[in-house]
Structures are given as C-alpha cells and as structure tokens.
N, C-alpha and C. Protein backbone atom coordinates (compact mmCIF):
# COMPACT_ATOMS: atom_id res chain seq x y z
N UNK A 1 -1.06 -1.79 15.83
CA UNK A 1 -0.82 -2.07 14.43
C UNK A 1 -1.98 -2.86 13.83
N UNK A 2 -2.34 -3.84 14.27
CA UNK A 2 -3.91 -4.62 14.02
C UNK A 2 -5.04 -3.94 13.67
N UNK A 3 -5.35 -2.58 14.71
CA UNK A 3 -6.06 -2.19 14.24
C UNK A 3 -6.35 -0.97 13.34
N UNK A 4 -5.51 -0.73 12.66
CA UNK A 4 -4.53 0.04 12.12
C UNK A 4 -4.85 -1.27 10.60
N UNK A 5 -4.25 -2.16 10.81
CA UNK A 5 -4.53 -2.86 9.78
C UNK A 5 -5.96 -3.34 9.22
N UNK A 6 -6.72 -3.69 10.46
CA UNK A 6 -8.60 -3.74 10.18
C UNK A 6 -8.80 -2.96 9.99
N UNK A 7 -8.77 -1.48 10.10
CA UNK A 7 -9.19 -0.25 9.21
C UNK A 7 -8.98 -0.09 8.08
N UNK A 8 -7.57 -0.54 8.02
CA UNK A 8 -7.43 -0.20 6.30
C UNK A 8 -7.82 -1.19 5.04
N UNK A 9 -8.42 -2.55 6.14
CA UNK A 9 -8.86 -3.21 5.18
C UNK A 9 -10.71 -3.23 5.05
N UNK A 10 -10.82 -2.95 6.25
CA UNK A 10 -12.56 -2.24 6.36
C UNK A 10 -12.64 -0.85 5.68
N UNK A 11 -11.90 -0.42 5.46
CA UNK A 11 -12.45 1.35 4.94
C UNK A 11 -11.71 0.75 3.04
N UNK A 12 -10.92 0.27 2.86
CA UNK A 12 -10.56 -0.60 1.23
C UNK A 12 -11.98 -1.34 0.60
N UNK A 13 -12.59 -1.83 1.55
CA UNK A 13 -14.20 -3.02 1.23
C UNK A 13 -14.80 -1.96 0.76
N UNK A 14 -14.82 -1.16 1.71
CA UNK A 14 -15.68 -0.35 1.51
C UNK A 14 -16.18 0.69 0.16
N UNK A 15 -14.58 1.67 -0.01
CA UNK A 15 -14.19 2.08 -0.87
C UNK A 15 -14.60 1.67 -2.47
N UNK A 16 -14.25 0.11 -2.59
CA UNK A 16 -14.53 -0.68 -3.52
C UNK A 16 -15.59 -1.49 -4.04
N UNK A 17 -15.82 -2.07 -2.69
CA UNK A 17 -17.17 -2.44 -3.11
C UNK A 17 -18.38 -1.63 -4.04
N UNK A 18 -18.79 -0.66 -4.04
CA UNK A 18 -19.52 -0.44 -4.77
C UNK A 18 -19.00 -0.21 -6.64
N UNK A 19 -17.71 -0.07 -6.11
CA UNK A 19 -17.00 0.32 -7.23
C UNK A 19 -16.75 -0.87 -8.11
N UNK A 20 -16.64 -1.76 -8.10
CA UNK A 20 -16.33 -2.77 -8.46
C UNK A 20 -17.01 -3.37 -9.57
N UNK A 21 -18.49 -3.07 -9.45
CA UNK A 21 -19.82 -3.39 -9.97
C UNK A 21 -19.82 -2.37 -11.36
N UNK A 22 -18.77 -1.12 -11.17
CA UNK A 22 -18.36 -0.14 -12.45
C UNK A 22 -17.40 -0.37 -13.25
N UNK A 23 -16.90 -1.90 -13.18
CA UNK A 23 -15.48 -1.77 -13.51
C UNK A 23 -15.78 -2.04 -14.99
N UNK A 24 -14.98 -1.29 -15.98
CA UNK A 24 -15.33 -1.15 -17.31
C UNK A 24 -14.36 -1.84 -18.42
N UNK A 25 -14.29 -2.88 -18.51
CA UNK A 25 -12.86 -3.32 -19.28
C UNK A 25 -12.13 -2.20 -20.49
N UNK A 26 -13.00 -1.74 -21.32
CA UNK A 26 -13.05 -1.27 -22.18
C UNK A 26 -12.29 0.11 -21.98
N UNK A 27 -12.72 1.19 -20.80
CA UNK A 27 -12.02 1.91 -20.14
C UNK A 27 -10.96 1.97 -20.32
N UNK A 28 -10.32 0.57 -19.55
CA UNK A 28 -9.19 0.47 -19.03
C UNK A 28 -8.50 0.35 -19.97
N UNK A 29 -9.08 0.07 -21.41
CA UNK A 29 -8.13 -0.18 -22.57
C UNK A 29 -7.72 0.78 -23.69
N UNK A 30 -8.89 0.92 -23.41
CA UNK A 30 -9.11 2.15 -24.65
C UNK A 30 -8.13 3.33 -24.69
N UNK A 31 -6.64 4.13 -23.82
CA UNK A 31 -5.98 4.35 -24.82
C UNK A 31 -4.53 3.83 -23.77
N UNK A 32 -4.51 2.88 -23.63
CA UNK A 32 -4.02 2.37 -23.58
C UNK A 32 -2.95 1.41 -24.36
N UNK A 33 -1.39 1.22 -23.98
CA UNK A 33 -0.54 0.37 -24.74
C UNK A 33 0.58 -0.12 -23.65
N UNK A 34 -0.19 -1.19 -22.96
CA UNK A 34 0.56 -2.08 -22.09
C UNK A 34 1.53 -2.85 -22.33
N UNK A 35 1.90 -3.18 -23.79
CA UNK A 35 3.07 -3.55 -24.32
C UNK A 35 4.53 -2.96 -24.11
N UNK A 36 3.89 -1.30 -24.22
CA UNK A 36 5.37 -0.64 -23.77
C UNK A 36 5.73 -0.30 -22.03
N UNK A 37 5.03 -1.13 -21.44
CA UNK A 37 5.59 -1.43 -20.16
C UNK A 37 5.74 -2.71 -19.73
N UNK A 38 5.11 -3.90 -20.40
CA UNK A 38 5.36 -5.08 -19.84
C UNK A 38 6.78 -6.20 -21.25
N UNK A 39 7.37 -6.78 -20.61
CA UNK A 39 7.93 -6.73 -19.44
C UNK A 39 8.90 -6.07 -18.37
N UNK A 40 9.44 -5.23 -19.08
CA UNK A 40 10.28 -4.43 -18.75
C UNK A 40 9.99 -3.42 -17.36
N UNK A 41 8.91 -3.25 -17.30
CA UNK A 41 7.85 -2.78 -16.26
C UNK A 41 7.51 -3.23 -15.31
N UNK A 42 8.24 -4.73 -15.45
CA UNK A 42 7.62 -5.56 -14.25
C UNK A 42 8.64 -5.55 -13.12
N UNK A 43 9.78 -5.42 -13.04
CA UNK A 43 11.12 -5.55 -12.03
C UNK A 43 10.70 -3.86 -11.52
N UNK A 44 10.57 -3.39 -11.91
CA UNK A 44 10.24 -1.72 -11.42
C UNK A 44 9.16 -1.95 -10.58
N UNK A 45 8.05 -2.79 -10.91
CA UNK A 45 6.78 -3.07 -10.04
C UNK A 45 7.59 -3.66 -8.53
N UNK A 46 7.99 -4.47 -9.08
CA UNK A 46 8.49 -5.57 -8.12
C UNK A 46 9.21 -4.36 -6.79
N UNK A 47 10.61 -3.89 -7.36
CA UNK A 47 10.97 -3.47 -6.72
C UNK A 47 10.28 -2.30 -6.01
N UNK A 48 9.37 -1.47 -6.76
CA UNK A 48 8.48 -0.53 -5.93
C UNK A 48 7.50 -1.32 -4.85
N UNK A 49 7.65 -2.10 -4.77
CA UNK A 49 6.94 -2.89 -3.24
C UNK A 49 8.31 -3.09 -2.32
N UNK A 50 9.38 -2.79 -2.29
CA UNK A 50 10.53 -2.76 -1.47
C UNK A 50 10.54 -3.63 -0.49
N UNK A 51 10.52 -4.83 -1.24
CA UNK A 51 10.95 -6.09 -0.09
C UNK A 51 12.35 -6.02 -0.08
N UNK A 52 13.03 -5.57 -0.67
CA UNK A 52 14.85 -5.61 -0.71
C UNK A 52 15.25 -5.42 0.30
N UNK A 53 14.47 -4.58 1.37
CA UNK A 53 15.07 -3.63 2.75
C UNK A 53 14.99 -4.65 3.20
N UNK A 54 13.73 -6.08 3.62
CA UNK A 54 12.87 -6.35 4.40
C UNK A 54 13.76 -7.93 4.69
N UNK A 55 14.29 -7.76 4.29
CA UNK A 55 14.72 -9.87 3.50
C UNK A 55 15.21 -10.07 5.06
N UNK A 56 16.54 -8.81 5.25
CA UNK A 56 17.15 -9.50 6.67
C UNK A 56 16.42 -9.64 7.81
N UNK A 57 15.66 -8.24 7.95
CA UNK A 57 14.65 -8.49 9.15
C UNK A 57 13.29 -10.10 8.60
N UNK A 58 13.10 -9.89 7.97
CA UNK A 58 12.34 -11.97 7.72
C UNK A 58 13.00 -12.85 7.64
N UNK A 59 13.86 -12.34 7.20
CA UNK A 59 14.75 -14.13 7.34
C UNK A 59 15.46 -13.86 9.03
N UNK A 60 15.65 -13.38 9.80
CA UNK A 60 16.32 -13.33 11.11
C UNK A 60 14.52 -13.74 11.74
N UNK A 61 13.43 -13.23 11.42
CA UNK A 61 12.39 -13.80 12.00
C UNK A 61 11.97 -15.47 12.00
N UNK A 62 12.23 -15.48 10.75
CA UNK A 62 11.98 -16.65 10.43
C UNK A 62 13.34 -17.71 11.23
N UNK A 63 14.62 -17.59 11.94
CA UNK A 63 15.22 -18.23 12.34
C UNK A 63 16.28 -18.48 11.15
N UNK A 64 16.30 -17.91 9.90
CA UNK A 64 16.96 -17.94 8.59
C UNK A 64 16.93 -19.59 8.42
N UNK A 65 15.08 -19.45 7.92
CA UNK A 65 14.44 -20.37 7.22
C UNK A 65 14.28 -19.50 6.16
N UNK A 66 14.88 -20.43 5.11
CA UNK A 66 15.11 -19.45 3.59
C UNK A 66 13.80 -19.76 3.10
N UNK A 67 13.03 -20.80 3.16
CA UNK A 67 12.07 -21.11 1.96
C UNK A 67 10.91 -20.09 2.87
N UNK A 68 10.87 -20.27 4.12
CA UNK A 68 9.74 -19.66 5.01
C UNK A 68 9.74 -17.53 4.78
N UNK A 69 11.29 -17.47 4.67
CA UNK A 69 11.02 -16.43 4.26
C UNK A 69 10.60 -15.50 2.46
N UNK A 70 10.81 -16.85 1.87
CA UNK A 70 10.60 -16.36 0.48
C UNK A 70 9.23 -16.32 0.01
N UNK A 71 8.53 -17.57 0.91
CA UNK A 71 7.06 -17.61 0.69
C UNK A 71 6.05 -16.38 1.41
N UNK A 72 7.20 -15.78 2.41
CA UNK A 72 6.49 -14.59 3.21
C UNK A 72 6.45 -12.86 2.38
N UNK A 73 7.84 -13.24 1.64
CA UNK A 73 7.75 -12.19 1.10
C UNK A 73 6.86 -12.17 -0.32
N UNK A 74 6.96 -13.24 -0.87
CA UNK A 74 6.28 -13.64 -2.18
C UNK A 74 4.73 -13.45 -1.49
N UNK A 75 4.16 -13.98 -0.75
CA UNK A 75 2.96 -13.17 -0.62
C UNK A 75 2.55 -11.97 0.07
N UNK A 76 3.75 -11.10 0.91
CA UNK A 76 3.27 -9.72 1.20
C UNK A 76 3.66 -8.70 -0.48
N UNK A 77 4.19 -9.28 -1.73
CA UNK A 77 3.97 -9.26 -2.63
C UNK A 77 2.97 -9.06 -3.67
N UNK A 78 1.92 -10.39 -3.28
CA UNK A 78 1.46 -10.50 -4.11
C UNK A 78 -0.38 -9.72 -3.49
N UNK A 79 -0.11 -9.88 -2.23
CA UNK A 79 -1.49 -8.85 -1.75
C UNK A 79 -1.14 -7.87 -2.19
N UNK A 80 0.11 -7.12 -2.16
CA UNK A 80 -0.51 -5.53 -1.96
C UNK A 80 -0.45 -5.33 -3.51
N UNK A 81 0.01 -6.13 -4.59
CA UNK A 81 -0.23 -6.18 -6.34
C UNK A 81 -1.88 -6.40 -6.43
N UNK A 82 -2.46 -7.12 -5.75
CA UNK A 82 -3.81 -7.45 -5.65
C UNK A 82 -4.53 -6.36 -5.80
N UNK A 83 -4.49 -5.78 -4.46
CA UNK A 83 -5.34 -4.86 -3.37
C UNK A 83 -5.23 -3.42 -5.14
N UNK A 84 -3.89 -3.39 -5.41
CA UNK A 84 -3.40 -2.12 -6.42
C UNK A 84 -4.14 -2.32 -7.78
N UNK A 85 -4.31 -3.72 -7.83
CA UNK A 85 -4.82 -3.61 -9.26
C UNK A 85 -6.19 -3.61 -9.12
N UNK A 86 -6.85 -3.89 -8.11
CA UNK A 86 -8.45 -3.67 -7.69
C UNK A 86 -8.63 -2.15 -7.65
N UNK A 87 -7.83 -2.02 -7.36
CA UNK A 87 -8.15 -0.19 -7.13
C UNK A 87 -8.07 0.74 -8.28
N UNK A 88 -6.52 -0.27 -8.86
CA UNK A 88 -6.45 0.55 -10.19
C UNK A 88 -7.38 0.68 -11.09
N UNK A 89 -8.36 -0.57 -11.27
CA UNK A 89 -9.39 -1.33 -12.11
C UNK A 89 -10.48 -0.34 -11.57
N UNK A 90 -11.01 -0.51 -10.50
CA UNK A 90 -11.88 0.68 -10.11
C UNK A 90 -11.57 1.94 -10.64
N UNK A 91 -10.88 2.91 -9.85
CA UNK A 91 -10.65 4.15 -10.35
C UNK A 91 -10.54 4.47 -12.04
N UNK A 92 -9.79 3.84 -12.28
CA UNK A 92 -9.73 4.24 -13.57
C UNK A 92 -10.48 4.07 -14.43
N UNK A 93 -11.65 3.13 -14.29
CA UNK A 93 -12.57 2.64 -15.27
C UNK A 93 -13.96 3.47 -14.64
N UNK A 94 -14.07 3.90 -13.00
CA UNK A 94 -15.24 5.08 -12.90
C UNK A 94 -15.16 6.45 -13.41
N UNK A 95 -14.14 6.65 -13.63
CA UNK A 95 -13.81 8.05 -14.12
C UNK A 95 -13.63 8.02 -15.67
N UNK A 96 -14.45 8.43 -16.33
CA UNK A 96 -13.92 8.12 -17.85
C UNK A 96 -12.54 9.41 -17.94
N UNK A 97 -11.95 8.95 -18.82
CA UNK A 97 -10.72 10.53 -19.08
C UNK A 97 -11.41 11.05 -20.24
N UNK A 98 -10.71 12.18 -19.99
CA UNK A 98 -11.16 13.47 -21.02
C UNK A 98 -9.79 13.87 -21.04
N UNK A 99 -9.54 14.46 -22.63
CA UNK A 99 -8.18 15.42 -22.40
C UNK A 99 -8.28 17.02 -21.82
N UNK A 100 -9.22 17.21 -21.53
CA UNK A 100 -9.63 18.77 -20.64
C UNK A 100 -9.86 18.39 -18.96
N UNK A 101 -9.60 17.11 -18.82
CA UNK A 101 -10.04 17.03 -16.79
C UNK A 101 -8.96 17.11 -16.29
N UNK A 102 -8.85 17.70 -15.30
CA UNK A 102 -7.92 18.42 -14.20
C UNK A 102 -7.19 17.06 -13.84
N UNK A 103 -5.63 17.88 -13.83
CA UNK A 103 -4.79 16.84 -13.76
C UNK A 103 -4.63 16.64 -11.48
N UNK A 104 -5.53 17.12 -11.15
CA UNK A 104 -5.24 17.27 -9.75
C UNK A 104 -5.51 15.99 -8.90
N UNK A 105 -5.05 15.19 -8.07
CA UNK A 105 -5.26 14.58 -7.62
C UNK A 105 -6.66 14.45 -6.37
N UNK A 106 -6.84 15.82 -5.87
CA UNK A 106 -8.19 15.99 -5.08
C UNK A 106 -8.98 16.15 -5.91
N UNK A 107 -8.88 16.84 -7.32
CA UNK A 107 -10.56 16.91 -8.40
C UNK A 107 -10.81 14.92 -8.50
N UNK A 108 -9.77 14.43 -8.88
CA UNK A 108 -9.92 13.14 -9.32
C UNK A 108 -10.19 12.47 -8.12
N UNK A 109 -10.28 12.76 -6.53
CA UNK A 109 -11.06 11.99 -5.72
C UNK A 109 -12.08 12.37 -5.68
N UNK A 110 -12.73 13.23 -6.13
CA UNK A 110 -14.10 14.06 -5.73
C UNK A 110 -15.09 13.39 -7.19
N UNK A 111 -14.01 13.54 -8.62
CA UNK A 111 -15.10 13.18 -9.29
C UNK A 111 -15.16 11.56 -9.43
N UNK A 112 -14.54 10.86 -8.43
CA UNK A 112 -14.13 9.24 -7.80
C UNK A 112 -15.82 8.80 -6.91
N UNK A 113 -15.55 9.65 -6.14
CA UNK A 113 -16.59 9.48 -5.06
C UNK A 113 -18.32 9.77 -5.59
N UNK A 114 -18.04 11.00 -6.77
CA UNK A 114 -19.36 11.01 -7.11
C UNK A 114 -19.82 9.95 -7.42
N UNK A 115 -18.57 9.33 -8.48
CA UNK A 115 -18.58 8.55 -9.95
C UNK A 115 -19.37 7.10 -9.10
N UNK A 116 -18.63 6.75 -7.72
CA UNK A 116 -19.03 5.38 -7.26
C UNK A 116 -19.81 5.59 -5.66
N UNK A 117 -19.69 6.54 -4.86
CA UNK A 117 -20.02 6.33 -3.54
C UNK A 117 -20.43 7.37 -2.97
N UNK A 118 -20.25 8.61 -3.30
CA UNK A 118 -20.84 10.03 -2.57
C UNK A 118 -19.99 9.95 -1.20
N UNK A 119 -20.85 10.35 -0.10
CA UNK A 119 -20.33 10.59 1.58
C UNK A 119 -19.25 9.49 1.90
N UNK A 120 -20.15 8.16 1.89
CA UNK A 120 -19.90 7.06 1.98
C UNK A 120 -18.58 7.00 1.40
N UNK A 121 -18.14 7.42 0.36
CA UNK A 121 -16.82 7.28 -0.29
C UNK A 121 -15.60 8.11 0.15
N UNK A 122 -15.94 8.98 0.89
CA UNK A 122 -15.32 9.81 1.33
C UNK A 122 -14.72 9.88 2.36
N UNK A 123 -15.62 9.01 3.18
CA UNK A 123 -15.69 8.74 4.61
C UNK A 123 -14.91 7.88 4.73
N UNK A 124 -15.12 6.83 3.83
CA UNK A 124 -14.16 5.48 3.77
C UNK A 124 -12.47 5.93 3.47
N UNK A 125 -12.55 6.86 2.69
CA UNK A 125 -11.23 7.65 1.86
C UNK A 125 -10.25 7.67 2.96
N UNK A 126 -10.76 8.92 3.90
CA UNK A 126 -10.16 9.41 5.05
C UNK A 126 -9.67 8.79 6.02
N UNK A 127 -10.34 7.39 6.13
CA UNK A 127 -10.39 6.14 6.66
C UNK A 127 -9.14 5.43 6.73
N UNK A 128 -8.78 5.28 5.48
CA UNK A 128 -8.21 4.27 4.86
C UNK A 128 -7.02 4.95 4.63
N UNK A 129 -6.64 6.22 4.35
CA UNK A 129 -5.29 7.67 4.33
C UNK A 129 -4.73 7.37 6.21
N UNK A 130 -5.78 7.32 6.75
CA UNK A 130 -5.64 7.45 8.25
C UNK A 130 -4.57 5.92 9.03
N UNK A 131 -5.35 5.31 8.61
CA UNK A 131 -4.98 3.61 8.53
C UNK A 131 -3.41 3.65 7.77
N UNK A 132 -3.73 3.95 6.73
CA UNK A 132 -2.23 3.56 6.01
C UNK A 132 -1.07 3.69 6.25
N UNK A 133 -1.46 5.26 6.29
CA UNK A 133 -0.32 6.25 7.50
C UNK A 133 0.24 5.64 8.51
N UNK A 134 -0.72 5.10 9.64
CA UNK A 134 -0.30 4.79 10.84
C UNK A 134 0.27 3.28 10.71
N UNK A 135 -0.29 2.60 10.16
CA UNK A 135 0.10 0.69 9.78
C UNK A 135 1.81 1.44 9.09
N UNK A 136 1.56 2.11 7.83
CA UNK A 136 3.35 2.83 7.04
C UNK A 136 4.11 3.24 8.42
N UNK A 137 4.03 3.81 9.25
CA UNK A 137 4.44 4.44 10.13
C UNK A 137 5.09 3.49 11.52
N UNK A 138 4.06 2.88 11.91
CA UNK A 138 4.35 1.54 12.72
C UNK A 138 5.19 0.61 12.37
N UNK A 139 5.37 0.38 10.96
CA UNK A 139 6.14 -1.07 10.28
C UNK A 139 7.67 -0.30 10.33
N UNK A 140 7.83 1.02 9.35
CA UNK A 140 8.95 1.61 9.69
C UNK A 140 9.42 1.59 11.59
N UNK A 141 8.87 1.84 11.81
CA UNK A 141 9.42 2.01 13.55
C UNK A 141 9.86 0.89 13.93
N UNK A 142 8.91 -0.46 13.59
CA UNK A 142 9.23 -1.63 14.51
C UNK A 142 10.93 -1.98 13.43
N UNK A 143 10.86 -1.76 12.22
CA UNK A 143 11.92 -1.74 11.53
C UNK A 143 13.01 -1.28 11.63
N UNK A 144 12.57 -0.31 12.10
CA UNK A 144 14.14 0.35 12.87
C UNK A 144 14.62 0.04 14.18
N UNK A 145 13.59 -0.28 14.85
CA UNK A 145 13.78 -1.04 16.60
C UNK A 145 14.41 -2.11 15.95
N UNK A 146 14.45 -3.00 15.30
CA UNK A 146 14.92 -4.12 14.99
C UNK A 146 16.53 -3.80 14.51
N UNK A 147 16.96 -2.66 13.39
CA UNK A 147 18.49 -2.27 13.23
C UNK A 147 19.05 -1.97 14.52
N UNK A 148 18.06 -1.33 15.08
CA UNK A 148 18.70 -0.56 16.29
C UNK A 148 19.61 -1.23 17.27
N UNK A 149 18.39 -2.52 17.77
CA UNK A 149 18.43 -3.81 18.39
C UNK A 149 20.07 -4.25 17.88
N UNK A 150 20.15 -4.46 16.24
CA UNK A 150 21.48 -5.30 15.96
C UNK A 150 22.57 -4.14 16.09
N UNK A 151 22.05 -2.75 16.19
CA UNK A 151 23.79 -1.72 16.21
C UNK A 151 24.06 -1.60 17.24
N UNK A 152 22.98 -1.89 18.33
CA UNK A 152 23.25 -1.28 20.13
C UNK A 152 23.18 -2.84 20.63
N UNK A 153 23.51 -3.95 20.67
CA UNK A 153 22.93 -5.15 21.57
C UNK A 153 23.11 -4.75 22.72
N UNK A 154 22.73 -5.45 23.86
CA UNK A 154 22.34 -5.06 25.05
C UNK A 154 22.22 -3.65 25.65
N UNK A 155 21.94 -3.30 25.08
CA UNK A 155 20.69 -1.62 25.57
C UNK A 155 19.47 -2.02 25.93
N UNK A 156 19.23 -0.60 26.46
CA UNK A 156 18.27 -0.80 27.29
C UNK A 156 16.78 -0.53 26.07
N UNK A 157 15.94 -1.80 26.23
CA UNK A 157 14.53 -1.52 25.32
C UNK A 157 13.89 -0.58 25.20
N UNK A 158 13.74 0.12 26.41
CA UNK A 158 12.72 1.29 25.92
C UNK A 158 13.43 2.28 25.04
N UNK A 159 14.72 2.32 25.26
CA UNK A 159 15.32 3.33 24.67
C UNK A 159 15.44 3.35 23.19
N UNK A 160 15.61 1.66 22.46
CA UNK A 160 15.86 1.81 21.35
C UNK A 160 14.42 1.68 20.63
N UNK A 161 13.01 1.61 21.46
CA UNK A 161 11.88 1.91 20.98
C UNK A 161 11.64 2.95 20.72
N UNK A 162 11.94 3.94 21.62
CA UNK A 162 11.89 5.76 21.75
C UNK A 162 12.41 6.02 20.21
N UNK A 163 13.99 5.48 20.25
CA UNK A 163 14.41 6.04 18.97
C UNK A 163 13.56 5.68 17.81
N UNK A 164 13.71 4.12 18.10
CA UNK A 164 12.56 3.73 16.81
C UNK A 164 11.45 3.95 16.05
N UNK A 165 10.57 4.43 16.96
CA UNK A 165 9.64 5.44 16.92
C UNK A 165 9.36 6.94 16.43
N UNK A 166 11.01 7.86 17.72
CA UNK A 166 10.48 9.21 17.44
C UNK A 166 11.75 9.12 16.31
N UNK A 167 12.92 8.26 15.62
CA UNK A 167 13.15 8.55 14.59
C UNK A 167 12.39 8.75 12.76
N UNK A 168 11.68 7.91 13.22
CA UNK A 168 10.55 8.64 11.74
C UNK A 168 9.49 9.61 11.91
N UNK A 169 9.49 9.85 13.17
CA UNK A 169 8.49 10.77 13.56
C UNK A 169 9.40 12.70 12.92
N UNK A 170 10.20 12.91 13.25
CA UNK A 170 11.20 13.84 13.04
C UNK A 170 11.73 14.50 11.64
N UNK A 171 11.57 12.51 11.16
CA UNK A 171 11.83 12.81 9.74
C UNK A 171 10.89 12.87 8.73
C-alpha cells in the first residue's frame, strides 16, 4: 500500500509541476458562476469524499478516541480537497474551452499533456491511474477484512483476508 501511495504522490508532482506555472486565474473564471454551487455545493463535496463509511473503522482504530478520530478524518479530508483543487486549477486553466472541443475525456488528456508536459505527462498519467487503482483497491480490501473481522470473530485470518481481497476483486 506505501508504495502504491509514493507513486501516486511521485507521478501527482510530477503531473503538476510543470503545470502549475500555467495556472490562469482568469480561465478559471471566465464563464464561470460559483455562486450557484457554493454553499449548497459544499455538503455534496464533503460527502463525495465518503468518510461516512470510514468513522467506525477510525474510531475502533483509534481505541474510540473521538477527538483523535475527527482530526483524522478532518485531514484525510482536507488533502484529498487539496490535491483536487490543484489539479482542478491546473487542468482547467491549461486547456482553454471552446464551445466546438470534444467533450471526450481521452481528447482532453491528450490536449492536457500537450498543453503542459508532452511524454513526460503521459508517463506520469499512467502512473498515477496505476497507483490510484491499486492504493482504491487495497483500502477497500483492508476495509472489508476489518467488517469481516467484526461478522466472523474468531476465524481463521487468512480466510477473512482471501475474502477481503478477492471480494472486490469479483466485483
């Protein structure tokens, strides 16, 4: 999982860094009307980071230390709002819009990579899809070893790893 996680934050540097140096305020504003999503927009944010699932498995980590787990979730929170709005700020401000550019999500990485990094951007891309996947993939598993753990107590470990594992694998 670690390294799984150093990838995705080495192939993210990467990604961005050059991009960063493009970031266009003006872009980002220009047709823009952030009024009709904030605040109302913001509990939708919130909840699309799905700490709701996560509370029992941190607070049973934490020994159900309430403040230890609120400060844990309040900042696996507030990185990945970070990491989103760096990206958002990038992308959207290297790519100018046009109302004729392809609504496709692979044209808009390609004219991404021209816009800030070429190979290099690409490379990092694949990188970082690869990483995410497997870190998304790992957290679900150990997440479910952990329900598993409280629906089966005393079973045998490997078994409720197997499930833990090849149950998101399946699905």
């Amino acid at each position: 999982l670690s390294v799984a996680i150093v990838g995705l934050v080495a192939s993210f540097g990467m990604m961005i860094s050059r991009g960063v140096s493009s970031i266009q305020p003006e872009t980002l504003t220009h047709m823009a009307n952030w009024g009709s999503i904030f605040p109302g927009g913001l509990s939708v944010a919130m909840v699309a980071f799905l700490s709701q699932s996560t509370v029992p498995t941190v607070l049973q980590y934490f020994n159900g230390n309430v403040r230890k787990t609120r400060q844990a979730i309040l900042l696996g929170n507030i990185v990945p709002l970070a990491v989103y709005t760096i990206w958002e700020a990038v992308a959207l401000s290297a790519v100018p819009y046009s109302p004729d550019m392809s609504r496709s999500p692979a044209d808009f990485l390609v004219a991404l990579g021209q816009a800030i990094g070429g190979s290099n951007f690409y490379l990092a891309s694949v990188c970082f899809s690869v990483c995410a996947l497997t870190s998304s993939f790992l957290g679900v598993g150990l997440g479910l070893v952990d329900c598993l753990v409280d629906l089966f107590p005393g079973g045998k470990s490997a078994l409720r790893a197997r499930m833990g594992v090849g149950v998101p694998l399946v699905g």
